[in-house]
Protein backbone atom coordinates (compact mmCIF):
# COMPACT_ATOMS: atom_id res chain seq x y z
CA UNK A 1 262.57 -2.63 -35.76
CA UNK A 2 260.52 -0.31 -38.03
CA UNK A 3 261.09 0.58 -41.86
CA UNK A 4 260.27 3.32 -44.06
CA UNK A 5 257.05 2.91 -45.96
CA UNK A 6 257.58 2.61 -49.62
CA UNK A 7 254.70 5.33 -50.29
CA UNK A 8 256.65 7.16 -47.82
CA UNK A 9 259.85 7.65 -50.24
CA UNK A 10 262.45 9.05 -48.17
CA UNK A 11 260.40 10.75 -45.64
CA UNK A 12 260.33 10.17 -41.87
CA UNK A 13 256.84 8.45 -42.05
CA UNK A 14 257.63 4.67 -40.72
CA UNK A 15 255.81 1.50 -40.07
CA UNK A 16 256.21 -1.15 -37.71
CA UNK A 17 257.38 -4.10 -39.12
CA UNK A 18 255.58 -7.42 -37.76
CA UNK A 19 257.62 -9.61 -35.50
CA UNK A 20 259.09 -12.61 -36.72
CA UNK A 21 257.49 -12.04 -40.51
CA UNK A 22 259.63 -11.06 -43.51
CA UNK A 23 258.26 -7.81 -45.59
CA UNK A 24 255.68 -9.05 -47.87
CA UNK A 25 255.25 -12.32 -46.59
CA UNK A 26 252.31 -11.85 -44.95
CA UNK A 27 249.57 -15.68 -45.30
CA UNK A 28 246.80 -15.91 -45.05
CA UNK A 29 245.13 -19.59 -45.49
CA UNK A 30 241.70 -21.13 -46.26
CA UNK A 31 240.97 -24.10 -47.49
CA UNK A 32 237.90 -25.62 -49.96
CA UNK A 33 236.70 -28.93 -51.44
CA UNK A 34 237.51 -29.14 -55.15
CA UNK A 35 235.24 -31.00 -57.01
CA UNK A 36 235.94 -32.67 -60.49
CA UNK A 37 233.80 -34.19 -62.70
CA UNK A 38 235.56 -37.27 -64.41
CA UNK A 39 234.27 -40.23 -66.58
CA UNK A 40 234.63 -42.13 -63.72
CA UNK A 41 232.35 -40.70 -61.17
CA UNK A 42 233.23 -37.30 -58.72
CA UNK A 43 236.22 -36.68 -57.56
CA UNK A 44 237.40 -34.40 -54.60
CA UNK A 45 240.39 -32.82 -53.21
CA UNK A 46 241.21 -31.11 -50.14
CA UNK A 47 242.81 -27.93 -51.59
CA UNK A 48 244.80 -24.85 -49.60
CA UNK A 49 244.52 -21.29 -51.16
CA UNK A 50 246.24 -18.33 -49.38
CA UNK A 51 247.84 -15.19 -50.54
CA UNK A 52 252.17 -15.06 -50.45
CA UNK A 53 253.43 -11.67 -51.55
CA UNK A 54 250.39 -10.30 -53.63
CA UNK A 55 249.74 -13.58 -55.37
CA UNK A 56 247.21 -16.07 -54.79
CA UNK A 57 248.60 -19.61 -54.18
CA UNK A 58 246.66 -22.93 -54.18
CA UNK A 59 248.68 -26.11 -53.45
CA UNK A 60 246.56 -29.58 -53.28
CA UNK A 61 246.76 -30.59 -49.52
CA UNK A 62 245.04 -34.77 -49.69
CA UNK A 63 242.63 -36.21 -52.09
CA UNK A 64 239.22 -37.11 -50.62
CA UNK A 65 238.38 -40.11 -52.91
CA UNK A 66 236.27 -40.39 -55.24
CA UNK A 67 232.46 -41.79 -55.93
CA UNK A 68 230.51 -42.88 -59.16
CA UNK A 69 227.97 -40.57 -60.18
CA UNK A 70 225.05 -41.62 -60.19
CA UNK A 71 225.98 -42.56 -56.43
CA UNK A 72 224.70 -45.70 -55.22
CA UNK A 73 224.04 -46.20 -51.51
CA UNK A 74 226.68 -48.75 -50.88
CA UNK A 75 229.12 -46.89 -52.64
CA UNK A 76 227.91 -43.52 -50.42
CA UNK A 77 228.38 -45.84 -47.22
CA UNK A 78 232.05 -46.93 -48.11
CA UNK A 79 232.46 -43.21 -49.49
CA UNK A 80 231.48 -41.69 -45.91
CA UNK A 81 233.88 -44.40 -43.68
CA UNK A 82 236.92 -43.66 -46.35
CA UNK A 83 236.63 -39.42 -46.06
CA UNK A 84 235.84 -40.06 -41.87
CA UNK A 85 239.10 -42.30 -42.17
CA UNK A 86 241.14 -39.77 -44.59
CA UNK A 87 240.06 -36.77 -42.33
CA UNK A 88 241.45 -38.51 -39.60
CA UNK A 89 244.50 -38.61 -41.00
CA UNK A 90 244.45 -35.25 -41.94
CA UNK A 91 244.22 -34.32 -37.87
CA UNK A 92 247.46 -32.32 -37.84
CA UNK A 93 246.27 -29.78 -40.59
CA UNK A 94 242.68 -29.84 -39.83
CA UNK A 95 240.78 -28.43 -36.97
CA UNK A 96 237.62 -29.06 -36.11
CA UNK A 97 236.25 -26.33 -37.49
CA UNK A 98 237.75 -26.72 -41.08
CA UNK A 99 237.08 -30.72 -40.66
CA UNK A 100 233.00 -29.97 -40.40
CA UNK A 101 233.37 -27.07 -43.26
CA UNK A 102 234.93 -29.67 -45.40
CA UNK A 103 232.19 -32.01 -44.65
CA UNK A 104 229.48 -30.14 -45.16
CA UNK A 105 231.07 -29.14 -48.84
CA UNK A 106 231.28 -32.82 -49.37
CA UNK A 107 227.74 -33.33 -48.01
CA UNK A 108 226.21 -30.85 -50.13
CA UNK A 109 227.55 -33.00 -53.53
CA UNK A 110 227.29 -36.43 -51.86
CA UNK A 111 224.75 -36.93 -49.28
CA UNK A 112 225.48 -39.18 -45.83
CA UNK A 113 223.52 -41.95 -46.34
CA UNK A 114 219.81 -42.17 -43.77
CA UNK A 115 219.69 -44.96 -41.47
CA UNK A 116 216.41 -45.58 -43.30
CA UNK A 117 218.51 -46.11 -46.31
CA UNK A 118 220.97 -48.31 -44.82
CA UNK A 119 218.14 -50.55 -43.62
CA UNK A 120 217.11 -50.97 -47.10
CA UNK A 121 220.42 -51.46 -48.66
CA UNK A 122 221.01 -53.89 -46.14
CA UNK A 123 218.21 -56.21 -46.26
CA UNK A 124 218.53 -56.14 -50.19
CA UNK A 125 221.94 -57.04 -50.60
CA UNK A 126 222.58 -59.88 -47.15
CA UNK A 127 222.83 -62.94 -48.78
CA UNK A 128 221.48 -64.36 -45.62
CA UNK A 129 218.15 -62.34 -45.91
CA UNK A 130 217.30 -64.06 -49.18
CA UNK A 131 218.42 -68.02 -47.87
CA UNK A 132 215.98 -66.77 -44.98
CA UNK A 133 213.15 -65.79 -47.18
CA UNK A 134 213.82 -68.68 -49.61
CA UNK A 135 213.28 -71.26 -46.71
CA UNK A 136 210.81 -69.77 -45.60
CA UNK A 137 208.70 -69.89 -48.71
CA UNK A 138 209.44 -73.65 -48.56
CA UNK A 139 208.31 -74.15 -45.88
CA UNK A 140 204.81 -72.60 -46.45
């Protein structure tokens, strides 16, 4: 099925109209991080923005969660499982592709946390390090 291009006005000039699409109802979708800065700490959203006859569109697709700022490394490490766990969730929207844009974005504002950081964090806050250390000294 063709139709007359609007340009066109009367004349015998016709395009071919796109199988299966309305006129004008051509999308086109990416999607980006949105970050907000709240008194609470940082807060993201997974956000859709594509184009619907002429106009640009954004409709809020998941919140990522949110972090304190200044970012502590515990709260980083329970950050990090919660967006792996959201993301997850988010399988039937997200391919791989967008999942790794989307966590690079959040990576960029909220680092991963090192392994080297995770060893400290975790021999500063086990309760059982310090009982350890505290017999220990006893005992010397």
């Amino acid at each position: 099925m063709t139709r007359r291009s609007p340009r066109a006005a009367g004349s015998s000039q016709e395009r071919p109209r796109l199988a299966g699409k309305e006129p004008g109802s051509y999308r086109a979708a990416t999607m980006f991080v949105h970050f907000r800065e709240t008194p609470y700490g940082l807060a993201m959203s997974l956000v859709e923005n594509r184009r619907e006859n002429g106009r640009i569109c954004h409709e809020h697709v998941a919140s990522l969660g949110s972090i304190e700022t200044p970012p502590s490394v515990d709260a980083r490490i329970g950050f990090w499982r919660e967006l792996h766990d959201r993301l997850a969730e988010l399988s039937n929207r997200l391919d791989a592709e967008t999942r790794g844009k989307v966590m690079v974005a959040v990576h960029a504002r909220v680092p991963m946390v090192t392994p080297e950081e995770q060893r400290a964090s975790s021999t500063r806050s086990c309760p059982l390090n310090r009982t350890v250390s505290r017999h220990r000294r006893m005992i010397e």
